[in-house]
N, C-alpha and C. Protein backbone atom coordinates (compact mmCIF):
# COMPACT_ATOMS: atom_id res chain seq x y z
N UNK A 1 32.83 -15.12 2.53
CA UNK A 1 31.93 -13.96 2.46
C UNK A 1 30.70 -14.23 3.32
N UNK A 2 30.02 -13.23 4.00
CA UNK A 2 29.30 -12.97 4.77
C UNK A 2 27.60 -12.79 3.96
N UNK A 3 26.80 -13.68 4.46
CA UNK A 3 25.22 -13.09 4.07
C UNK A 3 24.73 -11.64 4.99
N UNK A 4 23.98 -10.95 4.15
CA UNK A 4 24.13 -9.72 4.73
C UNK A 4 22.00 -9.93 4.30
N UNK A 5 21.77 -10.10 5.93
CA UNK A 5 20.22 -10.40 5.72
C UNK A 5 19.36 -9.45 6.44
N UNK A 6 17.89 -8.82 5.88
CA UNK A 6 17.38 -8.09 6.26
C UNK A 6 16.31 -8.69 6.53
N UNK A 7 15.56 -8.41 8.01
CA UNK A 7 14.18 -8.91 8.45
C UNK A 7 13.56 -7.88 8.94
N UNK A 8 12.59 -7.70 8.82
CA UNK A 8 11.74 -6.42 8.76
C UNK A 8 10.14 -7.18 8.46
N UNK A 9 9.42 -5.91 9.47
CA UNK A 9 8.00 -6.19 9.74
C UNK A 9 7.12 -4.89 8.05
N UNK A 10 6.91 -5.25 7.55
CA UNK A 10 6.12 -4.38 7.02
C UNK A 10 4.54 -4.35 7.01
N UNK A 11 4.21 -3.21 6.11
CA UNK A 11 2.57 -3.11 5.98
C UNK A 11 1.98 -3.64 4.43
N UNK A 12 1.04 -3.59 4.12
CA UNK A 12 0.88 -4.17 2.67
C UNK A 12 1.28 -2.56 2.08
N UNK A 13 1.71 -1.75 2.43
CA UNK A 13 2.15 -0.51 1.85
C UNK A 13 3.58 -0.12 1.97
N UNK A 14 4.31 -1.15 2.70
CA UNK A 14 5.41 -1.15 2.56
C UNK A 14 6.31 -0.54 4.13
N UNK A 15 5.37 -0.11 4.83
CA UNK A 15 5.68 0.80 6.07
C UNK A 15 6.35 -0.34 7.30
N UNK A 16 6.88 0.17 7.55
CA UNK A 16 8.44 -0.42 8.49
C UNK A 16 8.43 0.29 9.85
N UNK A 17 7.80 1.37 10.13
CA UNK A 17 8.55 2.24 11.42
C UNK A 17 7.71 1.35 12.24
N UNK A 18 8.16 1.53 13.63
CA UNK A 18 7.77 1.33 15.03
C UNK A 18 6.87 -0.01 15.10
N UNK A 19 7.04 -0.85 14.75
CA UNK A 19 6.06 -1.99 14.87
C UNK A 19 6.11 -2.47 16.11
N UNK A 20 6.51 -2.39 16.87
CA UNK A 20 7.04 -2.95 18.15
C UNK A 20 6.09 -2.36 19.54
N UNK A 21 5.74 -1.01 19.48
CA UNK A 21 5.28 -0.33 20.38
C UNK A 21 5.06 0.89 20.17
N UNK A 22 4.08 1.80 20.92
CA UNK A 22 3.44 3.57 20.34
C UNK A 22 4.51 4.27 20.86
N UNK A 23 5.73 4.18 21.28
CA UNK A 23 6.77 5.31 21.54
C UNK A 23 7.87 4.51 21.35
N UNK A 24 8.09 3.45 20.00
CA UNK A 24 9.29 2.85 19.64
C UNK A 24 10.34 4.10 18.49
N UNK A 25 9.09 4.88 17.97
CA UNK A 25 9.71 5.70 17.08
C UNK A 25 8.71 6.64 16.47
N UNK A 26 8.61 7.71 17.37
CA UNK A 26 7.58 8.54 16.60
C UNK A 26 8.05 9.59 15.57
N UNK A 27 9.46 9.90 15.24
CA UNK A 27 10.02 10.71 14.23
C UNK A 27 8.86 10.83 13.22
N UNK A 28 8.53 11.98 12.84
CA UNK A 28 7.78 12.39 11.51
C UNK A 28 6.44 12.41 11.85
N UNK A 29 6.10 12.13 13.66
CA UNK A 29 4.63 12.63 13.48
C UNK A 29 3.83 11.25 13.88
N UNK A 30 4.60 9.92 13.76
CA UNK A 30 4.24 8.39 13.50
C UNK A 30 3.29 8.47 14.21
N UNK A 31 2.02 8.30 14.27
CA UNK A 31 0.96 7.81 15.91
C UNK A 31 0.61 6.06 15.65
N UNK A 32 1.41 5.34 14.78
CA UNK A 32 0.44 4.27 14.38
C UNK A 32 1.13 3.12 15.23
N UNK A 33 2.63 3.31 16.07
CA UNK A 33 3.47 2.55 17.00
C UNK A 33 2.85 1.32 17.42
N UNK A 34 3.22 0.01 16.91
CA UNK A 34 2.71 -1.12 17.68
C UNK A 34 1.56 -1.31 16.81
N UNK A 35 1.45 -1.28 15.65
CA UNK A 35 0.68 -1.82 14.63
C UNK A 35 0.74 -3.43 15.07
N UNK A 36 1.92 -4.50 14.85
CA UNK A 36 1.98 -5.66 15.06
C UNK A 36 1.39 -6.48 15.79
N UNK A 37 0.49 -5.48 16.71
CA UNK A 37 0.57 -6.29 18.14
C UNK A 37 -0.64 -6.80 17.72
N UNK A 38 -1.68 -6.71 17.28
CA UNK A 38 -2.80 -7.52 17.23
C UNK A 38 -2.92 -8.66 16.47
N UNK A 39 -1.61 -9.53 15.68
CA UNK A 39 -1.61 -10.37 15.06
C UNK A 39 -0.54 -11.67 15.44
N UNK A 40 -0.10 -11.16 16.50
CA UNK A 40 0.58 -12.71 16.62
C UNK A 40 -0.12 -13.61 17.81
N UNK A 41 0.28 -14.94 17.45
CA UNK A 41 -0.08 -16.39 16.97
C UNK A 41 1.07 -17.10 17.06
N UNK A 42 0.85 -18.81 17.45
CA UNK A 42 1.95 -19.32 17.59
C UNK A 42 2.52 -19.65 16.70
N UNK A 43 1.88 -19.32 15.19
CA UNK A 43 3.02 -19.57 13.74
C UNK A 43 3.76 -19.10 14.43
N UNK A 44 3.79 -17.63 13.99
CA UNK A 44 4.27 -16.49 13.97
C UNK A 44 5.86 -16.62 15.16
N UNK A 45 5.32 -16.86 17.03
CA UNK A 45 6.16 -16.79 17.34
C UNK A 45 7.41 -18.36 16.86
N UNK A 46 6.85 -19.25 16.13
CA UNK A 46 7.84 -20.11 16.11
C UNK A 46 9.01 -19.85 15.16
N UNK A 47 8.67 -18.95 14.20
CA UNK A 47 9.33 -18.45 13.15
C UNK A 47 10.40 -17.17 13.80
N UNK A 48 9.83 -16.74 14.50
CA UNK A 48 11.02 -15.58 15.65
C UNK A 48 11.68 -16.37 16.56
N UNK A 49 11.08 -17.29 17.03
CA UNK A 49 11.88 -18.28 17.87
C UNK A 49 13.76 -18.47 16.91
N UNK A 50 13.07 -18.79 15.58
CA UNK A 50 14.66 -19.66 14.82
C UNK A 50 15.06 -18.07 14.51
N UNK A 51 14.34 -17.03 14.43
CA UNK A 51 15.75 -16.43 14.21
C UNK A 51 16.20 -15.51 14.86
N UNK A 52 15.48 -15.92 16.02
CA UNK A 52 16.35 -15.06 17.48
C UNK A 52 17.51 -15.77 17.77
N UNK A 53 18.62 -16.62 17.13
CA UNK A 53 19.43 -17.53 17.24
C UNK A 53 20.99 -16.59 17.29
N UNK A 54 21.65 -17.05 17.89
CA UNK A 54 22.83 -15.99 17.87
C UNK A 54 23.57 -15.58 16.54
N UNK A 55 23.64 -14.62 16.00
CA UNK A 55 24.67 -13.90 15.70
C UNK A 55 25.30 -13.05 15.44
N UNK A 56 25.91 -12.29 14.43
CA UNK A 56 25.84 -10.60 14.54
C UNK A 56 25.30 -9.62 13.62
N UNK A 57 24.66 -8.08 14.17
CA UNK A 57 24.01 -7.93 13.58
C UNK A 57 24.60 -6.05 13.04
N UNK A 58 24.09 -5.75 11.85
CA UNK A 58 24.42 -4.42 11.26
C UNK A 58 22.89 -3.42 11.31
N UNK A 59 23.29 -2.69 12.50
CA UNK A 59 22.54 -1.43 12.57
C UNK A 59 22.75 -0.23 12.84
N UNK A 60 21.61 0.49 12.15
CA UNK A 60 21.32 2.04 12.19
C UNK A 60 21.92 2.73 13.15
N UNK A 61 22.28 3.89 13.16
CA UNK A 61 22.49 4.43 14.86
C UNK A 61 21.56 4.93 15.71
N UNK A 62 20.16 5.12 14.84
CA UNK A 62 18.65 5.40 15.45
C UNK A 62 18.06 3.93 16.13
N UNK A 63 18.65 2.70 15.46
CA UNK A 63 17.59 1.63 16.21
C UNK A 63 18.61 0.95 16.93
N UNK A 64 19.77 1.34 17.14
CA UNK A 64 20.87 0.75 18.04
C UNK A 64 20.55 1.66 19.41
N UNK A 65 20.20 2.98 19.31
CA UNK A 65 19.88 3.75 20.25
C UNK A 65 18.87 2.78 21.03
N UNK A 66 17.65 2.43 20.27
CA UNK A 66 16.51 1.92 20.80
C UNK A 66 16.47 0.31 21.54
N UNK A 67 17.50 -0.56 20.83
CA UNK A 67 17.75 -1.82 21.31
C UNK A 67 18.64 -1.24 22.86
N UNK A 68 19.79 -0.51 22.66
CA UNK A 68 20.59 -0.56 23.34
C UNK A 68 19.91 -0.17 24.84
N UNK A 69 18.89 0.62 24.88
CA UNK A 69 18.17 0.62 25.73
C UNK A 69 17.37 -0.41 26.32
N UNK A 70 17.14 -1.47 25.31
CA UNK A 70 16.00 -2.32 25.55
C UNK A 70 16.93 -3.50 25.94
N UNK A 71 17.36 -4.26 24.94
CA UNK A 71 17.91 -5.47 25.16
C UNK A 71 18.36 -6.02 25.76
N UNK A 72 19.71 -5.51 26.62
CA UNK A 72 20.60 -5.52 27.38
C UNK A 72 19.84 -6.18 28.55
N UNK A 73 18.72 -5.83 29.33
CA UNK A 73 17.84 -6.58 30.18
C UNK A 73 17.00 -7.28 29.83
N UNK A 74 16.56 -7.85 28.67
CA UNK A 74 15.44 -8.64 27.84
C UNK A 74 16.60 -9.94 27.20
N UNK A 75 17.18 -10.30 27.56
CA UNK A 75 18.06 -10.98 26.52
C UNK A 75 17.94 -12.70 27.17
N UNK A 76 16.69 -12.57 28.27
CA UNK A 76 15.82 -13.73 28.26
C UNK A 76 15.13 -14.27 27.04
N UNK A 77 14.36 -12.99 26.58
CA UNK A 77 13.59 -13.50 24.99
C UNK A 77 14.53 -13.94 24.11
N UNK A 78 15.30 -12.74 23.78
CA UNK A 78 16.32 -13.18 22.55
C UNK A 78 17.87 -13.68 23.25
N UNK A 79 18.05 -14.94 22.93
CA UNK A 79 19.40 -15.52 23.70
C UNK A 79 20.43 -15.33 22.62
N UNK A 80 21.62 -15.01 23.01
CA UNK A 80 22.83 -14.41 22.34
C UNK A 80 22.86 -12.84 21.85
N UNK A 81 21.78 -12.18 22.40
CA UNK A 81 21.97 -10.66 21.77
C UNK A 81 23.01 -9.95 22.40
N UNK A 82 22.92 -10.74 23.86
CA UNK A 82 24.21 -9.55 24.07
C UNK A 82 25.68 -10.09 24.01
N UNK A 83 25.65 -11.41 23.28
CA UNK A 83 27.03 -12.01 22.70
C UNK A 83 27.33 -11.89 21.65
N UNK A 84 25.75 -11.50 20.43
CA UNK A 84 26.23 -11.28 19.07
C UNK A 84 27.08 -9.96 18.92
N UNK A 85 27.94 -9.82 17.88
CA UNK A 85 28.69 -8.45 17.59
C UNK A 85 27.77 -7.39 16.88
N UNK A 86 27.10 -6.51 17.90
CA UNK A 86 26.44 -5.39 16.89
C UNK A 86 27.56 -4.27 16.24
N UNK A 87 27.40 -4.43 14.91
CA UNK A 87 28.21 -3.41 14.12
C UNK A 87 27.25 -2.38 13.76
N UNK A 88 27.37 -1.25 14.71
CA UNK A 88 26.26 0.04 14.25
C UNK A 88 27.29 1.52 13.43
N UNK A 89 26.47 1.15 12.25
CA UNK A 89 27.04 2.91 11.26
C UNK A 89 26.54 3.99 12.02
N UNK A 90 27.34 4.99 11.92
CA UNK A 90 27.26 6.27 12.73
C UNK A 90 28.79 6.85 12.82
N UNK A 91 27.80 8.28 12.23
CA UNK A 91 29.59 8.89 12.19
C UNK A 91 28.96 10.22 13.68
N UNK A 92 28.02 9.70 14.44
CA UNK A 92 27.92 10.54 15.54
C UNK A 92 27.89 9.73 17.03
N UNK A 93 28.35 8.47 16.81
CA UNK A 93 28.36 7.48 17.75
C UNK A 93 29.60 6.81 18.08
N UNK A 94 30.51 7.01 18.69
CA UNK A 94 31.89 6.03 18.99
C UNK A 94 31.82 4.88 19.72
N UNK A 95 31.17 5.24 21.10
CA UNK A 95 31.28 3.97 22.52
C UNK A 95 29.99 3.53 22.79
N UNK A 96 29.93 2.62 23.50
CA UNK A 96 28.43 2.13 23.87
C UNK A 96 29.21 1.12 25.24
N UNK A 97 28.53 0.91 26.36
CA UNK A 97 28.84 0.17 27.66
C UNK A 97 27.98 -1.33 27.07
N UNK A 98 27.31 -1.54 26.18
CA UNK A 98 26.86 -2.65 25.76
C UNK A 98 27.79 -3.49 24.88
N UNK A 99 28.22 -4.98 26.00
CA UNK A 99 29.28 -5.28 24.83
C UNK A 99 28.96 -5.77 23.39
N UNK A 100 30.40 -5.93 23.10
CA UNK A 100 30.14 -6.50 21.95
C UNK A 100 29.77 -5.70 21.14
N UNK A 101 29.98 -4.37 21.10
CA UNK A 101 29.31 -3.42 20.45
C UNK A 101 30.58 -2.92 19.13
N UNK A 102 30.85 -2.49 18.21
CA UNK A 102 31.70 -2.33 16.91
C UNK A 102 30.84 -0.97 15.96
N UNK A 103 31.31 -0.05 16.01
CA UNK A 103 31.25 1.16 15.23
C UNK A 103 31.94 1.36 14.17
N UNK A 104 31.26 1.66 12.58
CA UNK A 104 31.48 1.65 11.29
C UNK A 104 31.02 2.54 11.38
N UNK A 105 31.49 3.57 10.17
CA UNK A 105 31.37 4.49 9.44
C UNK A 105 31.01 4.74 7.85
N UNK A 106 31.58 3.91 7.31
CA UNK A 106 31.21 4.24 5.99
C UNK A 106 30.68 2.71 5.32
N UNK A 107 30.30 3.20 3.77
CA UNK A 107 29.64 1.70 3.12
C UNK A 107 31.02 0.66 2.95
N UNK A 108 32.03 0.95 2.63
CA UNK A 108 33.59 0.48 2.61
C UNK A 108 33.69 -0.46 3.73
N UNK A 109 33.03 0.28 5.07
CA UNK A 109 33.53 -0.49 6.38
C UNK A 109 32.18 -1.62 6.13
N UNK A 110 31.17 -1.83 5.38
CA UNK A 110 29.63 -2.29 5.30
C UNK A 110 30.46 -3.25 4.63
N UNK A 111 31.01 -3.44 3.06
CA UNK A 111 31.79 -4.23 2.17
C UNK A 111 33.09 -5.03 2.92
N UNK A 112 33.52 -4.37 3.60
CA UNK A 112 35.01 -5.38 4.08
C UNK A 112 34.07 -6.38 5.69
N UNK A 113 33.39 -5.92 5.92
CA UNK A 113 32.74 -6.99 6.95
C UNK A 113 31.86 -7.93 6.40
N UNK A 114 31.21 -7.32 5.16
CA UNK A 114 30.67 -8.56 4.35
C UNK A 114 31.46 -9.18 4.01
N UNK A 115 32.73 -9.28 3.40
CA UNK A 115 33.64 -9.90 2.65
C UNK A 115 34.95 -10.37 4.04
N UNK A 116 34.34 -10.50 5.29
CA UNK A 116 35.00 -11.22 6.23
C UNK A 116 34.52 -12.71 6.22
N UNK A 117 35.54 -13.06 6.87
CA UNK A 117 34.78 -14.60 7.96
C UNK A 117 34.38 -14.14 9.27
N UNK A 118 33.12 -14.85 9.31
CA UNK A 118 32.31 -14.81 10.52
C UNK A 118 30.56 -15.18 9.96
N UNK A 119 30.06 -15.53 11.32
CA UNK A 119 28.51 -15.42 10.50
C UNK A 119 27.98 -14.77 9.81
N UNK A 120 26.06 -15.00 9.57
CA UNK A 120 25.82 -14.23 8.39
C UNK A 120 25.45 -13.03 9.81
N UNK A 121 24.75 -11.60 8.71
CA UNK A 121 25.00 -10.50 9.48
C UNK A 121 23.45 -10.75 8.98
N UNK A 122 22.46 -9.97 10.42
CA UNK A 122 21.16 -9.79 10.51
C UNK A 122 21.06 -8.11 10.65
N UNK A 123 20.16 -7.48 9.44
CA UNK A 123 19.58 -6.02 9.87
C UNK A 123 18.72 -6.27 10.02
N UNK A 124 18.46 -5.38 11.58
CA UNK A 124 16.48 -5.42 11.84
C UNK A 124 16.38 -3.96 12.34
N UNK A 125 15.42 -3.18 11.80
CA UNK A 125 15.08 -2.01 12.03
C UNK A 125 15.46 -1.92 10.82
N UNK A 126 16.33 -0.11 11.04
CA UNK A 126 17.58 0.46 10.12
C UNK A 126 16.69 0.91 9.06
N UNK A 127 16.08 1.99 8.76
CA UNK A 127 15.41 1.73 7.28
C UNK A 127 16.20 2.44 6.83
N UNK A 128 17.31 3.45 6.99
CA UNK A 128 17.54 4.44 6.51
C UNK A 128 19.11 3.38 5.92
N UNK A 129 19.77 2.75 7.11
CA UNK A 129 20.92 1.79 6.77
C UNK A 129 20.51 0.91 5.48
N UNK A 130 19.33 0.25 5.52
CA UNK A 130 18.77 -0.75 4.52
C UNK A 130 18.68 0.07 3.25
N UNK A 131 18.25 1.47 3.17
CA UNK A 131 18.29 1.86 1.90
C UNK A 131 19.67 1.84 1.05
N UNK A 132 20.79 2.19 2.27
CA UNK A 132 21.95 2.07 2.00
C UNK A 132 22.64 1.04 1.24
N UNK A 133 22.16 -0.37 1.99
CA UNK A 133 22.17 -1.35 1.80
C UNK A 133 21.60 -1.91 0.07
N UNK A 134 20.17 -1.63 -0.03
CA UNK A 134 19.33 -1.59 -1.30
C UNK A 134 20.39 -1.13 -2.48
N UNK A 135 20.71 0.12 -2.37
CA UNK A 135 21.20 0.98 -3.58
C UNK A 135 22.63 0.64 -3.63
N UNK A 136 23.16 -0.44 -3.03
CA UNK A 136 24.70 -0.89 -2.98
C UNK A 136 24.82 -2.20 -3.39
N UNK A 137 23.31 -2.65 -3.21
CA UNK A 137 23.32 -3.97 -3.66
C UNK A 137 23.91 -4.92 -2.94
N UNK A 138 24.16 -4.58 -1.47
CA UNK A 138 24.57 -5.43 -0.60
C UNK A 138 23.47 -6.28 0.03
N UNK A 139 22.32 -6.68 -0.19
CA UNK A 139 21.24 -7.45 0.77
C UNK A 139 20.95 -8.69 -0.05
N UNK A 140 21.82 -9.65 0.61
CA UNK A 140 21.76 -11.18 0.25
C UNK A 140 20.12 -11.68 0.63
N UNK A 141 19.60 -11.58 0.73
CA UNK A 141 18.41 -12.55 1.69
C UNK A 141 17.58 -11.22 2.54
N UNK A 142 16.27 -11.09 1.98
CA UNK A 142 14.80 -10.37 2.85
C UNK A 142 14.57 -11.38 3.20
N UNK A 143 13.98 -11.58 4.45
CA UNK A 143 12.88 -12.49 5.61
C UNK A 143 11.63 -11.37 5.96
N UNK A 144 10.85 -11.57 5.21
CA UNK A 144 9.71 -10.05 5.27
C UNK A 144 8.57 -10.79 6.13
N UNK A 145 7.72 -10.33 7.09
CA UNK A 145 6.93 -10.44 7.91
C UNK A 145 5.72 -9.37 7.19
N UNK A 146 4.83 -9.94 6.09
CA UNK A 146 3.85 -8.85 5.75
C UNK A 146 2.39 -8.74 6.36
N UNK A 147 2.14 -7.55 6.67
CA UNK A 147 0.84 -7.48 7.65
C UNK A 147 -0.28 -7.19 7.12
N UNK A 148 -1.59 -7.50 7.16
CA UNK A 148 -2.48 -7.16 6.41
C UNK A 148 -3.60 -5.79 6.82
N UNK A 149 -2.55 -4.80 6.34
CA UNK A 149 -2.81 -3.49 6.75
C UNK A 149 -2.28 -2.32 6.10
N UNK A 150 -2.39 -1.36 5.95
CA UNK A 150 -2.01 -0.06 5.08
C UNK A 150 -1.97 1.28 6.36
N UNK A 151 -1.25 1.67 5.98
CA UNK A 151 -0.90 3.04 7.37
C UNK A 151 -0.89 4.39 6.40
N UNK A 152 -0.21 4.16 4.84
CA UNK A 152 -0.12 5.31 4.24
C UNK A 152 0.46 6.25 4.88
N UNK A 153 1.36 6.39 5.92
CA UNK A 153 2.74 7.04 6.40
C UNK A 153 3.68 6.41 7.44
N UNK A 154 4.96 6.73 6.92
CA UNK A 154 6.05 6.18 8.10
C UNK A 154 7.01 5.79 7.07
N UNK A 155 7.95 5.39 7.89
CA UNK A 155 9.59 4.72 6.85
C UNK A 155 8.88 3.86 6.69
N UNK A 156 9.43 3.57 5.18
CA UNK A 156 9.23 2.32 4.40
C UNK A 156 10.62 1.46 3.92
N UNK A 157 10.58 0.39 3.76
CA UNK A 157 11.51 -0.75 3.75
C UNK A 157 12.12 -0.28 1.80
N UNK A 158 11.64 -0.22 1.23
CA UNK A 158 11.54 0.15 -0.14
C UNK A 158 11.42 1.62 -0.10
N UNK A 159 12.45 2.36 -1.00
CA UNK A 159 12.02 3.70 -1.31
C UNK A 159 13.13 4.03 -3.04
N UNK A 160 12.69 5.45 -3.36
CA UNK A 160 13.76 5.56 -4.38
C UNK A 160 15.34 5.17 -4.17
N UNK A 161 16.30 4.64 -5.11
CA UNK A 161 16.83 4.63 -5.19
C UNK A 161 17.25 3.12 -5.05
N UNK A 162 16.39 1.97 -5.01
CA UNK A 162 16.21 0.98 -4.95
C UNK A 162 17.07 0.28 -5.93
N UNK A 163 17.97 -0.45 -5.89
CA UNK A 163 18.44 -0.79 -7.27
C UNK A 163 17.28 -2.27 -7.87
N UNK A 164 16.89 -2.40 -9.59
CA UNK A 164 16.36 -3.39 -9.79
C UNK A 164 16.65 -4.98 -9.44
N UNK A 165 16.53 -5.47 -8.99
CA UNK A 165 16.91 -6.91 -8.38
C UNK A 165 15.98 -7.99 -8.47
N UNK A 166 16.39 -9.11 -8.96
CA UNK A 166 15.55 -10.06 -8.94
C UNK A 166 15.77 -10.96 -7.69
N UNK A 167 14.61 -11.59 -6.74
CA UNK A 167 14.55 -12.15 -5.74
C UNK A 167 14.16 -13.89 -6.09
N UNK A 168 14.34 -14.79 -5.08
CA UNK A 168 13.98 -16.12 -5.21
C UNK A 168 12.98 -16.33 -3.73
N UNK A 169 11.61 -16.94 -3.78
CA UNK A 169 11.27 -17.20 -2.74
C UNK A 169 11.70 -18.81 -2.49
N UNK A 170 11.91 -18.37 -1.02
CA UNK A 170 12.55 -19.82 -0.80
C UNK A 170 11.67 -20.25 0.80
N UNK A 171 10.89 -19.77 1.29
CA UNK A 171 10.01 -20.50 2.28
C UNK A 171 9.13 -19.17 2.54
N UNK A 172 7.79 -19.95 2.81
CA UNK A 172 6.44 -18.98 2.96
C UNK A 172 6.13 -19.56 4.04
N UNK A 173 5.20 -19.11 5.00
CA UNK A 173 4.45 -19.48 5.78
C UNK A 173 2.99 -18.53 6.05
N UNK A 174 2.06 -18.69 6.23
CA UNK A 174 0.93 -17.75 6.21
C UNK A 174 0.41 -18.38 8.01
N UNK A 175 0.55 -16.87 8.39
CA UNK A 175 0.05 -17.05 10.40
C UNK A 175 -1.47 -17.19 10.10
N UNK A 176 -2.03 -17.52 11.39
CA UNK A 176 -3.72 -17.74 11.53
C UNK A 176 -4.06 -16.26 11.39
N UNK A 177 -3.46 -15.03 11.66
CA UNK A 177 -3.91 -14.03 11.98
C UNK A 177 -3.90 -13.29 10.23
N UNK A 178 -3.04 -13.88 9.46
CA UNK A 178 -2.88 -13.13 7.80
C UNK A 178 -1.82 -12.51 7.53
N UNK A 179 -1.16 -12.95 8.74
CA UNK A 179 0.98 -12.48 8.37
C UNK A 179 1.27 -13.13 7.67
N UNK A 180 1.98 -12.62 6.02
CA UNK A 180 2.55 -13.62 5.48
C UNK A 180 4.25 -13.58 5.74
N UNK A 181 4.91 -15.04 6.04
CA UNK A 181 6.47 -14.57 6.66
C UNK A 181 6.94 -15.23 5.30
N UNK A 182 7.83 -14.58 4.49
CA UNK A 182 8.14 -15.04 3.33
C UNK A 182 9.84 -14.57 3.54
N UNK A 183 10.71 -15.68 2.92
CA UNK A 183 12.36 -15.56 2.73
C UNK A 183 12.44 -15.23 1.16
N UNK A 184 13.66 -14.60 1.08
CA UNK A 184 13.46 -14.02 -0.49
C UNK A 184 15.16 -14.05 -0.39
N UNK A 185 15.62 -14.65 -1.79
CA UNK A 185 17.55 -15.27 -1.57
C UNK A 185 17.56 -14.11 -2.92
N UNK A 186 18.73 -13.13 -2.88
CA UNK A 186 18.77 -12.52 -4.18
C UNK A 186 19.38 -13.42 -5.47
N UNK A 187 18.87 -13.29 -6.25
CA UNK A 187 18.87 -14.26 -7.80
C UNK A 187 18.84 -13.51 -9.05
N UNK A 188 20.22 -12.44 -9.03
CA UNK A 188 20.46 -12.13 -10.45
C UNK A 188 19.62 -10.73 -10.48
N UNK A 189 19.59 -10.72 -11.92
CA UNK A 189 19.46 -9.42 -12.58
C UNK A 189 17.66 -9.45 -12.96
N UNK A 190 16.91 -8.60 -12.99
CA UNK A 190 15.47 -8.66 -13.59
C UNK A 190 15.78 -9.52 -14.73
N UNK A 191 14.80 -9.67 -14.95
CA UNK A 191 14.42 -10.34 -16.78
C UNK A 191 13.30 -9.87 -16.99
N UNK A 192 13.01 -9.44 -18.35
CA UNK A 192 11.75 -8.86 -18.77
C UNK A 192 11.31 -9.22 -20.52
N UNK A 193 10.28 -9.40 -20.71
CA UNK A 193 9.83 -10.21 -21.64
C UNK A 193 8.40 -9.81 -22.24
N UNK A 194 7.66 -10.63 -22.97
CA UNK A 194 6.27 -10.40 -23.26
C UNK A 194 5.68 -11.28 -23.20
N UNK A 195 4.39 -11.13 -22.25
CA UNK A 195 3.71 -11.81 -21.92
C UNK A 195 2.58 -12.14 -22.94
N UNK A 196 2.73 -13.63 -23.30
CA UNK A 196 1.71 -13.88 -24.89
C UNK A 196 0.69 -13.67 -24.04
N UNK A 197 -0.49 -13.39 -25.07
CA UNK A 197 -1.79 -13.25 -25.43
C UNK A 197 -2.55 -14.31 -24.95
């Protein structure tokens, strides 16, 4: 079986869209594009360094649009992107000239690739796939990048339909700038109790 891992930039409010740049994703109005950029530091890039590492990854058909544009000539920064297998959901997407490319359709096709051999699978972007993901209970492992900032609009990484889950932190790091990069391994069911007096 396959780890099915999500890395994502958020806000201390939970906000996920466009961190990357002001016309990565303006759907809904976004003007706040490229929030990220004023905080990295060489923590920061050493921690993207390990997991720009090859392998394959499960995305959206909105942020496969956006890599597929980008990557394909950038794949100096990130080495193996255009060898990893991107598996992008979309029931309005068939072909792509970018290899290595694999089109799914349903959560069924999400479950039998988790439950393959092959590496673990990386989502980055996808908020709308990740919710998918959330409420199926398929997300082995968050790698959250939290920023010390509030936007109060945009996709968020978390929304209804969340199923309850208990997480394990398993490595922190805090950047010079106030990114906290925290790994989180899923660990079971909530527990809930009373807190003595």
């Amino acid at each position: 079986m396959r780890k099915i891992i999500v890395l994502s930039m958020i806000t201390l409010d939970g906000v996920m869209q466009a961190p990357g740049g002001p016309k990565e994703d303006t759907s809904g109005g976004f003007k706040y594009g490229g929030w990220t950029a004023p905080y990295g530091d060489e923590v920061f890039m050493k921690v993207v360094q390990k997991e720009l590492q090859p392998t394959d990854y499960l995305l959206g058909r909105k942020t496969f649009a956006i890599w597929e544009g980008y990557w394909p000539e950038h794949a100096d920064f990130w080495p193996g992107i255009n060898n990893g297998t991107k598996y992008v959901l979309s029931n309005t997407i068939e072909k792509s000239d970018w290899k290595n490319t694999v089109f799914i359709k349903t959560l069924a096709d999400i479950e039998k690739l988790k439950n393959s051999e092959g590496s673990d699978i990386q989502v980055w972007g996808s908020s709308e796939l990740i919710q998918l993901l959330l409420k199926n209970n398929l997300v082995d492992e968050l790698r959250l990048k939290i920023y010390p900032l509030t936007l109060g609009e945009g996709k968020k990484l978390f929304a209804d339909g969340t199923i309850p889950a208990a997480f394990t932190v398993t490595e922190t790091v805090v950047t010079t700038t106030g990114v906290i990069i925290a790994s989180y391994n899923r660990a079971g069911e909530v527990k809930t109790g009373t807190v003595d007096a």
